[in-house]
PDB file of N, CA and C in Angstrom:
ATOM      1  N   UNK A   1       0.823  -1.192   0.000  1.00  0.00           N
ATOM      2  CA  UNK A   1       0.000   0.000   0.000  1.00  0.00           C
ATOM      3  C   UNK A   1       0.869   1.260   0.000  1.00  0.00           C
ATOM      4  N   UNK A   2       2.203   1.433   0.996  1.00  0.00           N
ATOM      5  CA  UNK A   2       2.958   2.455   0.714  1.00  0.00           C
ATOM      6  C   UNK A   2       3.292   2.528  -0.682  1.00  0.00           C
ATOM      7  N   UNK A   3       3.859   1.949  -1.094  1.00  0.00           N
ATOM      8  CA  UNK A   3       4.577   1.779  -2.279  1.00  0.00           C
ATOM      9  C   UNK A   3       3.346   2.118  -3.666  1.00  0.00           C
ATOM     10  N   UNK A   4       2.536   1.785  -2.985  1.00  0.00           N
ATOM     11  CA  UNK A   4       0.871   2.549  -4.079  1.00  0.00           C
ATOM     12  C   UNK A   4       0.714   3.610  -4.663  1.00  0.00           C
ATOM     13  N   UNK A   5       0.902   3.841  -3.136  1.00  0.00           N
ATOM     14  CA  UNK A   5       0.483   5.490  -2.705  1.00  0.00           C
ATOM     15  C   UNK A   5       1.714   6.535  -3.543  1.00  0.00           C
ATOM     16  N   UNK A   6       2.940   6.213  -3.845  1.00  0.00           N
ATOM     17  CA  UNK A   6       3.861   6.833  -4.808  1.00  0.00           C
ATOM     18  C   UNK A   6       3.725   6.327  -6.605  1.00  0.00           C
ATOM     19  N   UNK A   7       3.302   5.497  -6.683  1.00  0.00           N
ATOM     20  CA  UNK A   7       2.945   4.979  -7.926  1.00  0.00           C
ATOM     21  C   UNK A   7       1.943   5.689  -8.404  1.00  0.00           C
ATOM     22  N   UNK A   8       2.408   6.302 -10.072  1.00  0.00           N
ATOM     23  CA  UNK A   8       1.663   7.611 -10.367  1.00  0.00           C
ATOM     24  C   UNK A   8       0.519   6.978 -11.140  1.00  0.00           C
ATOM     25  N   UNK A   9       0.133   5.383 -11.561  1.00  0.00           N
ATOM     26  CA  UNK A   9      -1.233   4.818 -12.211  1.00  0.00           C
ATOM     27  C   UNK A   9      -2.097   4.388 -11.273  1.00  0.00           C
ATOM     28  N   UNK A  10      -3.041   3.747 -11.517  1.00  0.00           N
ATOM     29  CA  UNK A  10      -3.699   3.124 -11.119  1.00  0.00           C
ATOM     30  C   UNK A  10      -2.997   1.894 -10.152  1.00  0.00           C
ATOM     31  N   UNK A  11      -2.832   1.742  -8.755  1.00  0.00           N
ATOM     32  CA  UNK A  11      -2.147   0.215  -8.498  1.00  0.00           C
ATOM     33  C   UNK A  11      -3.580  -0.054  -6.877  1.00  0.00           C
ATOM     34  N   UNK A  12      -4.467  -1.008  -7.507  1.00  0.00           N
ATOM     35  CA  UNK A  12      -5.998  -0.886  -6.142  1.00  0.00           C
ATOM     36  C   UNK A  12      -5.714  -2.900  -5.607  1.00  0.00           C
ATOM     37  N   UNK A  13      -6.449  -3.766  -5.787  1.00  0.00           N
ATOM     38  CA  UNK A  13      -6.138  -4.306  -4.375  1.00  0.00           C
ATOM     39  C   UNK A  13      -5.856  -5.357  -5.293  1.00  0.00           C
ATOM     40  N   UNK A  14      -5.957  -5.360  -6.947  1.00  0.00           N
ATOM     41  CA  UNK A  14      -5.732  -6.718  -7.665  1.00  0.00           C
ATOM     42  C   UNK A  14      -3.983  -6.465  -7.697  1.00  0.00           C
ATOM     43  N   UNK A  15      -3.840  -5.451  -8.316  1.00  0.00           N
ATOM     44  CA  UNK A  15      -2.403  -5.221  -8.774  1.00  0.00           C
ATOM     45  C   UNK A  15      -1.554  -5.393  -7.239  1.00  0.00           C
ATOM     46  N   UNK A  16      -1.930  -4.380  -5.819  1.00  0.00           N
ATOM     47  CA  UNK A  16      -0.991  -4.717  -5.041  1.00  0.00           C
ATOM     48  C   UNK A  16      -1.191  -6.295  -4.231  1.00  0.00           C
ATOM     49  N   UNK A  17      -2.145  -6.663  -4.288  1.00  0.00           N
ATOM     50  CA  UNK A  17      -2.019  -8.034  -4.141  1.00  0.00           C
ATOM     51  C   UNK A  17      -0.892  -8.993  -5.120  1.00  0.00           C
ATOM     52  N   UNK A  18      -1.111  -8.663  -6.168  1.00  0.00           N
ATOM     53  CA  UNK A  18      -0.520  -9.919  -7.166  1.00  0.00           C
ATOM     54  C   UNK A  18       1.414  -9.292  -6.568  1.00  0.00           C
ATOM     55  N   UNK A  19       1.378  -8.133  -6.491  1.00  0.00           N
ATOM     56  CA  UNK A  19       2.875  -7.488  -5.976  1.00  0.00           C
ATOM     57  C   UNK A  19       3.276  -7.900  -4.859  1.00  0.00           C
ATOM     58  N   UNK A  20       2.492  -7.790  -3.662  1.00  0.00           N
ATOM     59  CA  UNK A  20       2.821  -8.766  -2.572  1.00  0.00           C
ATOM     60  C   UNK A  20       2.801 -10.191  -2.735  1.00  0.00           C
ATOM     61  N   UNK A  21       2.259 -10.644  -3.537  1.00  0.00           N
ATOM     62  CA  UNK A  21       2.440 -12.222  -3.568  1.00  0.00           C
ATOM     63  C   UNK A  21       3.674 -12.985  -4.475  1.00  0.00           C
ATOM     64  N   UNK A  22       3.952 -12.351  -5.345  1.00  0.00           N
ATOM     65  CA  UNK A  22       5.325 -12.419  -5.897  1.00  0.00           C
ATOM     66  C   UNK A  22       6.287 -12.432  -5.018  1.00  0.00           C
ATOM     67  N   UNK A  23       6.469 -10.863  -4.351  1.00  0.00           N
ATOM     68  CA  UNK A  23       7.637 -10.749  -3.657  1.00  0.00           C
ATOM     69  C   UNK A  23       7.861 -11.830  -2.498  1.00  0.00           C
ATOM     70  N   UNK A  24       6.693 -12.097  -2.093  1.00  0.00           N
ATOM     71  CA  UNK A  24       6.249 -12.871  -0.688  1.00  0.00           C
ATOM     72  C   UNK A  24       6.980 -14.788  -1.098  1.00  0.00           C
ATOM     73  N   UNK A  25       6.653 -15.190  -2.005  1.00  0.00           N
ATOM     74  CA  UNK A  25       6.889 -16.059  -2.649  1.00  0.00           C
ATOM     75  C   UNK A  25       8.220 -16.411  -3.545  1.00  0.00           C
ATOM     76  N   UNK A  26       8.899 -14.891  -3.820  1.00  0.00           N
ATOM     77  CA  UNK A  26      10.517 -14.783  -4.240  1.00  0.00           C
ATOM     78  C   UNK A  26      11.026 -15.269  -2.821  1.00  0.00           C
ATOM     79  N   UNK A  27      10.507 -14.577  -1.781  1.00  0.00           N
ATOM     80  CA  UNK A  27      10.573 -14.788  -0.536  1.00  0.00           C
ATOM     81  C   UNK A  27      11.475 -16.001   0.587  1.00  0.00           C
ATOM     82  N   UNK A  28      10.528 -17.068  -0.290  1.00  0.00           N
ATOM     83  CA  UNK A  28      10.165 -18.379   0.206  1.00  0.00           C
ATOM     84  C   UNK A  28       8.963 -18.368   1.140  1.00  0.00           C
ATOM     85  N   UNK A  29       8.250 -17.716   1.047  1.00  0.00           N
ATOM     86  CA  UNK A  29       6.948 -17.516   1.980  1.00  0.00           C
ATOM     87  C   UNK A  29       5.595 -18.186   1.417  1.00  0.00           C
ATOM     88  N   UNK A  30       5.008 -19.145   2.036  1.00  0.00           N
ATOM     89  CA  UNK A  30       3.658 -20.002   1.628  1.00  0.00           C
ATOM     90  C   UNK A  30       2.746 -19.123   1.161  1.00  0.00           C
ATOM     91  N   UNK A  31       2.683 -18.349   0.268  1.00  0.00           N
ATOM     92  CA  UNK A  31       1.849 -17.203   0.106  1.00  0.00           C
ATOM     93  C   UNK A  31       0.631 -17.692  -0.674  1.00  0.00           C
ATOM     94  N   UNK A  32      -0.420 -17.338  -0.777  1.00  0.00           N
ATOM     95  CA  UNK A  32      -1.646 -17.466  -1.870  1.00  0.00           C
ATOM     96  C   UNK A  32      -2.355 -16.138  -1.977  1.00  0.00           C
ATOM     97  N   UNK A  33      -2.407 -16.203  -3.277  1.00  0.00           N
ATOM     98  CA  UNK A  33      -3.709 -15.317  -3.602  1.00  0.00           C
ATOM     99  C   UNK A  33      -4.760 -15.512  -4.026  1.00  0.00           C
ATOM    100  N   UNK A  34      -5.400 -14.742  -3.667  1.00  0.00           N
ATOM    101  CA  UNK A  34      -7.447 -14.969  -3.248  1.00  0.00           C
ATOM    102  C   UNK A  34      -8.064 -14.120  -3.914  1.00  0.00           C
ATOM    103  N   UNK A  35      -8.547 -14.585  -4.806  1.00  0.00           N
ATOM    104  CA  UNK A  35      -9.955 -13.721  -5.278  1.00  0.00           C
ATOM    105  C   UNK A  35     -10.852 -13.988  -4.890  1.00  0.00           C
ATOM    106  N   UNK A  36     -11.733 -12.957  -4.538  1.00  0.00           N
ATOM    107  CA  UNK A  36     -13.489 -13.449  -3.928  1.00  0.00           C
ATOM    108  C   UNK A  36     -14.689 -12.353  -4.231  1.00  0.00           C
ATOM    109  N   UNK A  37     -15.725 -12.732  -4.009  1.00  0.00           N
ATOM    110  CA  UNK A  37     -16.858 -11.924  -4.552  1.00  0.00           C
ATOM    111  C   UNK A  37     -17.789 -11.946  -3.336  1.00  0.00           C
ATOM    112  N   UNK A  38     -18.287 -11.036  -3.313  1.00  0.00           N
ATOM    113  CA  UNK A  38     -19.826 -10.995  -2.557  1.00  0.00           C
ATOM    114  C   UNK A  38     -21.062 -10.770  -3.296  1.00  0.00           C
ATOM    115  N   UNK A  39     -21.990 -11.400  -3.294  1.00  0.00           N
ATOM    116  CA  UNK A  39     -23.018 -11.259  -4.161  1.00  0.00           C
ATOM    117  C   UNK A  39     -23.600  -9.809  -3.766  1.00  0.00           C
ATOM    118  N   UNK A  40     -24.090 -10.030  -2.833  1.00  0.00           N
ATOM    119  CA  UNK A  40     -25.103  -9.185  -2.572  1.00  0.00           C
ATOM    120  C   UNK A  40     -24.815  -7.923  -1.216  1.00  0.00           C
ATOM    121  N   UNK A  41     -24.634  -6.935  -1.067  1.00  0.00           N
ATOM    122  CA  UNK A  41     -24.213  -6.496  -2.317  1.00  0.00           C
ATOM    123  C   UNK A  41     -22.845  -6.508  -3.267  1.00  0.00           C
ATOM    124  N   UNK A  42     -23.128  -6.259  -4.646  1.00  0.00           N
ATOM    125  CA  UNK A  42     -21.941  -7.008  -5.066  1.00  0.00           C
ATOM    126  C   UNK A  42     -20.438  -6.531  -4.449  1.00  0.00           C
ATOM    127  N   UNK A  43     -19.598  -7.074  -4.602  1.00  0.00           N
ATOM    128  CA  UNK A  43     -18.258  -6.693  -4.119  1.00  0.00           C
ATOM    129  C   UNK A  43     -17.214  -7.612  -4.942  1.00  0.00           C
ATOM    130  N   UNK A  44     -16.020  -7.405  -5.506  1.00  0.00           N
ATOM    131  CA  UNK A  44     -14.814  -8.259  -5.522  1.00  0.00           C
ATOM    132  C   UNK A  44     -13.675  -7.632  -5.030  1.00  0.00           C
ATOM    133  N   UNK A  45     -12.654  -8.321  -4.483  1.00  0.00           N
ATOM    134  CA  UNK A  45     -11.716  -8.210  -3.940  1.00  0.00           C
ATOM    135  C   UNK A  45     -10.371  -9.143  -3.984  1.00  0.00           C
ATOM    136  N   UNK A  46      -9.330  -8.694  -4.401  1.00  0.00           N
ATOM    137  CA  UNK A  46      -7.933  -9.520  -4.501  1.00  0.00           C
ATOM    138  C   UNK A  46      -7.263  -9.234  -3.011  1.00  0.00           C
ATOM    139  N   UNK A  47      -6.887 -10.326  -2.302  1.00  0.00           N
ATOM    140  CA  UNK A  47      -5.804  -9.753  -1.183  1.00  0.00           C
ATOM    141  C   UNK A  47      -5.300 -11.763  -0.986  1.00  0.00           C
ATOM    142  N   UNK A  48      -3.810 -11.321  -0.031  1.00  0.00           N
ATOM    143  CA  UNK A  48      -2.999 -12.549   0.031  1.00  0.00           C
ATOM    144  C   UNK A  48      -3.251 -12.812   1.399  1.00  0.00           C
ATOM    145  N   UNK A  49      -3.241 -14.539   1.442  1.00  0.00           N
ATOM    146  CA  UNK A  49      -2.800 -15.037   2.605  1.00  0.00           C
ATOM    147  C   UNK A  49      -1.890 -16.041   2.875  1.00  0.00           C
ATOM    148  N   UNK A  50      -1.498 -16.350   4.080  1.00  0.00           N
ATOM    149  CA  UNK A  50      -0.127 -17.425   4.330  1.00  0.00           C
ATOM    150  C   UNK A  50      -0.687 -18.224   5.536  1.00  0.00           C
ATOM    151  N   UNK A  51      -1.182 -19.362   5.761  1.00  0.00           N
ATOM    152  CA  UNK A  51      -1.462 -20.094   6.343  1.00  0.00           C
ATOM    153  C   UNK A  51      -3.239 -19.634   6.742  1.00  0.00           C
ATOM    154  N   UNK A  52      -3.791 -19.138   5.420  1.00  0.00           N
ATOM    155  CA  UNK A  52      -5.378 -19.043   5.293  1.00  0.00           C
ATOM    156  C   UNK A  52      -5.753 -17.636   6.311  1.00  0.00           C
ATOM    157  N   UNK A  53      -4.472 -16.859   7.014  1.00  0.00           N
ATOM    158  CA  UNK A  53      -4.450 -15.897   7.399  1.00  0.00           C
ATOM    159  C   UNK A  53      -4.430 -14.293   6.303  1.00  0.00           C
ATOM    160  N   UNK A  54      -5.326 -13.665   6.200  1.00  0.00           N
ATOM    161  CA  UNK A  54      -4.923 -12.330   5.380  1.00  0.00           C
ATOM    162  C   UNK A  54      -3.612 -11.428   6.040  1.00  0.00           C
ATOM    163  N   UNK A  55      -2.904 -11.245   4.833  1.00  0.00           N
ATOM    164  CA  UNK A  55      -1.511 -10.424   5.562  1.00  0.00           C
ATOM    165  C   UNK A  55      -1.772  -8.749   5.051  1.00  0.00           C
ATOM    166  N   UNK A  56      -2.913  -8.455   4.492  1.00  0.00           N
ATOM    167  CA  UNK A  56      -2.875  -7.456   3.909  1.00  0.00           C
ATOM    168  C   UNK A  56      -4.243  -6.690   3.738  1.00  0.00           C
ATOM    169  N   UNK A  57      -5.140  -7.247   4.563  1.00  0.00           N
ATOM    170  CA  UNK A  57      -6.334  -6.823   4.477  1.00  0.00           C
ATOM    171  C   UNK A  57      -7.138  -7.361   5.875  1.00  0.00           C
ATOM    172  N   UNK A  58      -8.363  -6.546   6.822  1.00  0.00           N
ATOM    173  CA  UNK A  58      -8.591  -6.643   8.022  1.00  0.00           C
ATOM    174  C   UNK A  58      -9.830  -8.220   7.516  1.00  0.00           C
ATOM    175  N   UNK A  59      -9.071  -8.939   8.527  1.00  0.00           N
ATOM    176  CA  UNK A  59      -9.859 -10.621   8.539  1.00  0.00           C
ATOM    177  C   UNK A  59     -11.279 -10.211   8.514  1.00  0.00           C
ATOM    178  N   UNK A  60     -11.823  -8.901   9.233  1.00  0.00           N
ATOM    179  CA  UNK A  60     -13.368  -9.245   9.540  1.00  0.00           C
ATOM    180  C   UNK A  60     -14.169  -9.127   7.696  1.00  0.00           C
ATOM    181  N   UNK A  61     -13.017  -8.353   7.269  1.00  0.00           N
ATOM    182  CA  UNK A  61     -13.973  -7.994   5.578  1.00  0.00           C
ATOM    183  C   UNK A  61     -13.736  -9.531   4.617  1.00  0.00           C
ATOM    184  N   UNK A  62     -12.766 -10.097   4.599  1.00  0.00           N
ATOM    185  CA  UNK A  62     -12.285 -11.224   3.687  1.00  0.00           C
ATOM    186  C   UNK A  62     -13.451 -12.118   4.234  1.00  0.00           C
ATOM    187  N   UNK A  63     -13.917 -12.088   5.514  1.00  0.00           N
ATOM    188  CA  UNK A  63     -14.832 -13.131   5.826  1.00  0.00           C
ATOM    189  C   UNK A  63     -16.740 -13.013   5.178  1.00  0.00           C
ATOM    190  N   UNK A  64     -16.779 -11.890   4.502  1.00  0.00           N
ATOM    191  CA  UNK A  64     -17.962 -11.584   3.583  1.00  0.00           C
ATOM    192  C   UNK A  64     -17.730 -12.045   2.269  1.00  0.00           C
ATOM    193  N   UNK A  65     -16.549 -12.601   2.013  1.00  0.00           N
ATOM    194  CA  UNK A  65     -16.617 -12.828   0.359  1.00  0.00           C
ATOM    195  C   UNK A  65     -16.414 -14.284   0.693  1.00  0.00           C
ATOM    196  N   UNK A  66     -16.674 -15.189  -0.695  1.00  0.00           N
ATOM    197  CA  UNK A  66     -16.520 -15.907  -0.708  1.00  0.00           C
ATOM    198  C   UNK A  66     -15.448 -16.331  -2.273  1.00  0.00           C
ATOM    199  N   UNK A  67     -14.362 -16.953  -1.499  1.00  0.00           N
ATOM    200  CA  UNK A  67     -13.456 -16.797  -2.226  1.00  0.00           C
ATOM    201  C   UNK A  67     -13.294 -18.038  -3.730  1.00  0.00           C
ATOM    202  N   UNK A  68     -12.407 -17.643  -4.963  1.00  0.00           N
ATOM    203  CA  UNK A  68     -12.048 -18.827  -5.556  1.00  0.00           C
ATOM    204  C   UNK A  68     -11.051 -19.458  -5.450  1.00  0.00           C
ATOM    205  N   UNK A  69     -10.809 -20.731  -5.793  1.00  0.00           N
ATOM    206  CA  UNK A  69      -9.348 -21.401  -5.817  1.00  0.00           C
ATOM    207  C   UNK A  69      -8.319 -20.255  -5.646  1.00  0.00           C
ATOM    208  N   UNK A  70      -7.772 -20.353  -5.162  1.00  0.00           N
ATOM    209  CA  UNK A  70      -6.230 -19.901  -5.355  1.00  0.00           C
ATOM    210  C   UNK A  70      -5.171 -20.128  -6.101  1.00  0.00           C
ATOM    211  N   UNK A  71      -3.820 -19.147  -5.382  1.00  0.00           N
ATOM    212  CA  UNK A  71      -3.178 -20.123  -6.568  1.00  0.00           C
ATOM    213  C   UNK A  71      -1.737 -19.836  -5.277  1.00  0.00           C
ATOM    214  N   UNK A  72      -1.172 -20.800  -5.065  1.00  0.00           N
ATOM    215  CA  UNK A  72       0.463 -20.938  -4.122  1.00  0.00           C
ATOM    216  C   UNK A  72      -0.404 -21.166  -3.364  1.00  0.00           C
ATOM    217  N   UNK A  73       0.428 -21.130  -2.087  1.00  0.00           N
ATOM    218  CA  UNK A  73       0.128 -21.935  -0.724  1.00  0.00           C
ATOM    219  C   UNK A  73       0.125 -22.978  -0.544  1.00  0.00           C
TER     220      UNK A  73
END
């Protein structure tokens, strides 16, 4: 998110997700990334986790979506 916030395009929760999960995973870190949706009302959202924990987004919101496959971890 720091690193966003100086980035002069567009960078919202798909792009810094997929950025933390790279680096996290150059790392050696069990990382996954999560896409998920809420139907109603609608919502999608990209953010990473490492042992089904979010490292980058507050647990109480990830728990309204329902997520797809992943991918690492």
């Amino acid at each position: 998110a720091l690193a966003a916030a100086f980035y002069p395009r567009r960078a919202l929760c798909l792009e810094q997700s997929l950025t933390l999960y790279v680096m996290l995973r150059k790392a050696g870190a069990p990382a996954a990334l999560r896409i998920g949706v809420r139907p109603v009302p609608f919502a999608a959202h990209a953010w990473v986790e490492i042992d089904g924990q979010a490292v980058n987004e507050p647990q109480d919101f990830i728990t309204q979506l329902v997520p797809f496959p992943g991918l690492g971890g």
